[in-house]
Protein backbone atom coordinates (compact mmCIF):
# COMPACT_ATOMS: atom_id res chain seq x y z
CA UNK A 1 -17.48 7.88 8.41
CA UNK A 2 -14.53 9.57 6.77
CA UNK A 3 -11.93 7.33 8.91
CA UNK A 4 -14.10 3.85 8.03
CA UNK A 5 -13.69 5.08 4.24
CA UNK A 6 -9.84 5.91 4.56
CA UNK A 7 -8.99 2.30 6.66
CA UNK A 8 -11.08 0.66 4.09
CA UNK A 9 -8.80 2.10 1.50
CA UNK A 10 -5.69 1.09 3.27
CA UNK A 11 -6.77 -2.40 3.88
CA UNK A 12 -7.72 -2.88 0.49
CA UNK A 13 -4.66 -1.49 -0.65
CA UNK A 14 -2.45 -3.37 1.61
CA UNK A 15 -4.27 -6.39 0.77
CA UNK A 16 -4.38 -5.90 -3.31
CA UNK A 17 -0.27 -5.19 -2.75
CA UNK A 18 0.25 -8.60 -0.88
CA UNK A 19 -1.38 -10.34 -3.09
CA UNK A 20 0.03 -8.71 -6.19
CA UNK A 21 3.73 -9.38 -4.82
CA UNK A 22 3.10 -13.42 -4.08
CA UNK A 23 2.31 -12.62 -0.04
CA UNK A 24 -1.59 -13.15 -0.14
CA UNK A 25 -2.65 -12.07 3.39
CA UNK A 26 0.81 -10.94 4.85
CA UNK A 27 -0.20 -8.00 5.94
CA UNK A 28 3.09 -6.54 7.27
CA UNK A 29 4.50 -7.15 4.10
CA UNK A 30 1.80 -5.35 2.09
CA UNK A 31 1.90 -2.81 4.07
CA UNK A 32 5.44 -2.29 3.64
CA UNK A 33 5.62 -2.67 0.23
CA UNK A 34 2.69 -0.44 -0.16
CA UNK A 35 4.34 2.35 1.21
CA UNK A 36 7.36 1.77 -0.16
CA UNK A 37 5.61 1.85 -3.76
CA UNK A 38 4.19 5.47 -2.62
CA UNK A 39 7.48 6.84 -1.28
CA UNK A 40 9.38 5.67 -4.64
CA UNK A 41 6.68 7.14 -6.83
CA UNK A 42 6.82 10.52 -5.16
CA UNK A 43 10.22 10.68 -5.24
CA UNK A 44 10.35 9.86 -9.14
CA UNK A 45 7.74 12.68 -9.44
CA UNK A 46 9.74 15.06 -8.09
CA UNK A 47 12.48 13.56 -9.85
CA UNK A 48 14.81 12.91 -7.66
């Protein structure tokens, strides 16, 4: 239940990401974006 929940998340995520950056349904591309996005925002967090 827990895992359906957190790949439902990323897929929606992914998915929201591509389409938000002009790749509707590129996956690979919303996925790397995605995480991209999470790795910068960390980063500026911690303020480096």
């Amino acid at each position: 239940r827990k895992l359906k929940e957190t790949m439902e998340y990323i897929c929606d995520s992914v998915s929201e990401t591509a389409r938000e950056y002009g790749v509707e349904g590129n996956y690979v591309d919303g996925a790397n974006i995605a995480g991209f996005k999470r790795v910068a925002d960390a980063m500026i967090a911690e303020g480096i």
